[in-house]
Protein backbone atom coordinates (compact mmCIF):
# COMPACT_ATOMS: atom_id res chain seq x y z
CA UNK A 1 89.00 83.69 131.13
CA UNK A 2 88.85 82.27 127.56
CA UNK A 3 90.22 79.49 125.82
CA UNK A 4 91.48 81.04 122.81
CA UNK A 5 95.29 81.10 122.33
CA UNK A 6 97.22 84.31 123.35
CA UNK A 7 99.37 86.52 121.78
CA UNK A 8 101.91 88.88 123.39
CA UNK A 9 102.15 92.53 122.18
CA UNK A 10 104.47 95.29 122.76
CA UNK A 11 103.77 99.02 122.29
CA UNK A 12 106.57 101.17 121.94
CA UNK A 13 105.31 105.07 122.54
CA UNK A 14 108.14 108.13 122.30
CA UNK A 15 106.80 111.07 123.33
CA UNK A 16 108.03 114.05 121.07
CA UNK A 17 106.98 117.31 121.98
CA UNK A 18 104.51 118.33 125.25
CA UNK A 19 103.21 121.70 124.73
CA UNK A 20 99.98 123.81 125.42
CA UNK A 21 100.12 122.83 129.30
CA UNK A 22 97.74 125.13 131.52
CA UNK A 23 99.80 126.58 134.42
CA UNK A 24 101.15 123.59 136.73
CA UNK A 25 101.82 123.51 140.31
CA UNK A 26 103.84 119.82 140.35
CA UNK A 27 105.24 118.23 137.94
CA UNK A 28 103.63 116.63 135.13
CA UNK A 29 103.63 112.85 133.49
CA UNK A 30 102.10 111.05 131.01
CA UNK A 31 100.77 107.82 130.81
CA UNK A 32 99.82 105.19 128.09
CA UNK A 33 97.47 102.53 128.26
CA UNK A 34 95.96 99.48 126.26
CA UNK A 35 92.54 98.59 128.57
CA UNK A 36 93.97 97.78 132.01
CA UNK A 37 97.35 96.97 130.74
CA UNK A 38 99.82 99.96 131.61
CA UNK A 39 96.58 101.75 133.37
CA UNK A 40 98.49 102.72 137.22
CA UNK A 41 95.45 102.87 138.80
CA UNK A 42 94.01 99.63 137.58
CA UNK A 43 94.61 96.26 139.79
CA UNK A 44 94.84 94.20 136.74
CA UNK A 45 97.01 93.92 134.11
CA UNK A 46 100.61 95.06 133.61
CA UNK A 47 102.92 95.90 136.58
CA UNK A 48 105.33 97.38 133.86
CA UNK A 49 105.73 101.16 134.44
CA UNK A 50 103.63 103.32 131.75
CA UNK A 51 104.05 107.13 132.26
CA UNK A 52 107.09 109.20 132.04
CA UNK A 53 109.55 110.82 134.09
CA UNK A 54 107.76 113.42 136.20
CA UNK A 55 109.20 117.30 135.25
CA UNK A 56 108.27 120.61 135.83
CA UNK A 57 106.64 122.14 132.59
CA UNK A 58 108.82 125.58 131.36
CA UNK A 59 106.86 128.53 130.84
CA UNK A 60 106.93 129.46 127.22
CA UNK A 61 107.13 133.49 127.55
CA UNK A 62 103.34 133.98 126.63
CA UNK A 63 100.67 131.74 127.53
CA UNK A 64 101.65 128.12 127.74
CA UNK A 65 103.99 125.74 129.34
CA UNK A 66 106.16 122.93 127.49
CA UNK A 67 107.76 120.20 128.79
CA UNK A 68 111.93 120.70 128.40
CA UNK A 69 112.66 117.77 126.58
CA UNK A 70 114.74 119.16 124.15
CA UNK A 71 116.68 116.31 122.57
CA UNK A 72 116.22 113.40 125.13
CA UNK A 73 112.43 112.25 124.20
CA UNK A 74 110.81 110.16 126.75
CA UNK A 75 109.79 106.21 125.98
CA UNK A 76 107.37 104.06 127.64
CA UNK A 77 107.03 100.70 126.21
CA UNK A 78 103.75 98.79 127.63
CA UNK A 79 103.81 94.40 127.27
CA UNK A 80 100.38 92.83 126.91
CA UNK A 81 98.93 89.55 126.28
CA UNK A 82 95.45 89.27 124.07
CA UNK A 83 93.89 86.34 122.96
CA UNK A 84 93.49 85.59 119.28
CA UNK A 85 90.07 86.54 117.58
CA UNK A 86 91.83 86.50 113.98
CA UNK A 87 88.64 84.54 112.83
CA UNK A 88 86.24 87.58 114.69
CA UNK A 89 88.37 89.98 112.53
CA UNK A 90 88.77 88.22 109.54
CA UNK A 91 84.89 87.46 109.26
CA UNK A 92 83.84 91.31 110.02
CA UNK A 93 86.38 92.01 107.57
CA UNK A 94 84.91 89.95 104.95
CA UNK A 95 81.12 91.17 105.69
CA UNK A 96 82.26 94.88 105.71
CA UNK A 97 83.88 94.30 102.00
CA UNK A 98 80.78 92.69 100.82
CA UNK A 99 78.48 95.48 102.04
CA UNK A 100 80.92 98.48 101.04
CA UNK A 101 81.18 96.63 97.41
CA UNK A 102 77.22 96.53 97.08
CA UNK A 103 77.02 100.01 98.73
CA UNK A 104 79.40 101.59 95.73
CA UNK A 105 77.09 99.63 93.55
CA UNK A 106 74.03 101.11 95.11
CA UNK A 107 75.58 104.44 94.66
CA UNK A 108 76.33 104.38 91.23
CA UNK A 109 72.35 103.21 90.55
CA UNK A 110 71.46 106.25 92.12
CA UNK A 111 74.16 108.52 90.34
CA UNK A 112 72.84 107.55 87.24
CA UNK A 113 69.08 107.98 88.30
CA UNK A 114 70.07 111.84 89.55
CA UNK A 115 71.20 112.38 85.77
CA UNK A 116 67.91 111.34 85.10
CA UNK A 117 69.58 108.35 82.74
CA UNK A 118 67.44 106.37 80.03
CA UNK A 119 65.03 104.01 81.76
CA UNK A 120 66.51 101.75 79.84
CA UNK A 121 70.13 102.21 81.48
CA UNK A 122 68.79 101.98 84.83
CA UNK A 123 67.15 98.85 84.12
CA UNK A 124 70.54 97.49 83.10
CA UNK A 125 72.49 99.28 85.82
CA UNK A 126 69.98 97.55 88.05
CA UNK A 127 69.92 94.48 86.67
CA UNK A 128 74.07 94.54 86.65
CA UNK A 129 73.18 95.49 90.68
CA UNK A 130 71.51 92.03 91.36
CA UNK A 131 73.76 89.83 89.54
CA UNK A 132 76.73 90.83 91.57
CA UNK A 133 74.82 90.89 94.71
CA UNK A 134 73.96 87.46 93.51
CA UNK A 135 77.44 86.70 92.33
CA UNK A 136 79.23 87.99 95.60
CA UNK A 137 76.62 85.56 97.62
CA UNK A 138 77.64 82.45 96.05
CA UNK A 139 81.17 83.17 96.59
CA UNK A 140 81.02 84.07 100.23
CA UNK A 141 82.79 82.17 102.64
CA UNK A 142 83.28 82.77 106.31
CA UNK A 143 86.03 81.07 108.21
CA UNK A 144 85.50 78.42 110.23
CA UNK A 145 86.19 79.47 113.92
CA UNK A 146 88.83 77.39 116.07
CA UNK A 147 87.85 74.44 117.99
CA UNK A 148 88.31 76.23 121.09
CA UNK A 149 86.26 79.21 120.42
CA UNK A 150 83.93 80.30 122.35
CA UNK A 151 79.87 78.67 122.76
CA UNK A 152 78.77 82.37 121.76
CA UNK A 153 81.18 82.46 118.58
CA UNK A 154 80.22 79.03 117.16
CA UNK A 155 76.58 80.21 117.45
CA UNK A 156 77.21 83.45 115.91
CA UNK A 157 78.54 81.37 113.23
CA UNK A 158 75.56 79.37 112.49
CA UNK A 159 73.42 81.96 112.27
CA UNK A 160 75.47 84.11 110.05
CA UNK A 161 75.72 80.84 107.58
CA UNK A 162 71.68 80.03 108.55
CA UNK A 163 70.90 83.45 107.22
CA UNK A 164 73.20 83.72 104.01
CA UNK A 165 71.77 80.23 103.07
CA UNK A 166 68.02 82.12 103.30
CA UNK A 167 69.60 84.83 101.17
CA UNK A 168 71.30 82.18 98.75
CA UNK A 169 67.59 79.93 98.66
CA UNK A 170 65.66 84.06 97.46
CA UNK A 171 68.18 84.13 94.80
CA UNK A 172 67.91 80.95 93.53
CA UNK A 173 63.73 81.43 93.76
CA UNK A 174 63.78 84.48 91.47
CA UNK A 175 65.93 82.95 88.85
């Protein structure tokens, strides 16, 4: 079990239709899950019921059944407990930006090399490429994670900052 702190979650589900059921013998449920938590035939996690009512579906007069809920919708609400990766999140958050931000810039190089533009534009347009690579680099921070994160998080950290600081020292060799 980790360290981290934990946070309790609640998902709410209402179920509003349930059509396009094959023929049924018995009656039919439905269940909702998060991992083991609300999962009936799982030994862990919540002991808090998570399927419906069972009911016999209705036939719907040409090839399909429906359940009859008409106006009273079935709930299930399932409690869980997670621990807090914020810091996981918010660091794949900020490395997905960068690389979506240098992959529109990447695309636009190549848009303008398809028009066959000026050698002269592409030169710029490439030029324009490295410095914000170059500029995004300098300003990139990762967050710190929590003293009680994980060995395998804090290591994953100083790599991540080991290899933008190899990225950083290029740059600053081809100025």
């Amino acid at each position: 079990m980790s360290n981290l702190r934990r946070h309790k979650y609640h998902l709410f589900t209402a179920f509003d239709t349930g059509n396009m059921i094959r023929e049924k013998d018995s009656q039919v449920e439905f269940e909702v899950s998060i991992g083991d938590y609300g999962n009936s035939l799982s030994m862990s996690g919540s002991s808090n019921p998570s399927t419906t009512q069972p009911c016999n579906a209705v036939y719907d007069g040409t090839h399909y059944y429906f359940m009859p809920w008409s106006s009273s919708k079935p709930a299930v609400i399932i409690h869980s407990e997670w621990e807090d990766v914020e810091f996981r999140a918010e660091t794949y958050n900020i490395m997905m930006w960068t690389l979506e931000c240098m992959e529109e810039e990447v695309r636009k190089y190549k848009i303008a090399e398809l028009a066959r533009a000026k050698q002269s534009d592409l030169d710029f347009k490439c030029y324009k490429l490295i410095q914000k690579l170059m500029s995004e680099l300098k300003n990139l921070a990762l967050p710190e994670p929590p003293e009680n994160a994980t060995k395998l998080d804090k290591n994953l950290h100083k790599l991540r900052l080991f290899q933008i600081g190899l990225m950083k020292k290029a740059q600053e060799k081809k100025i």
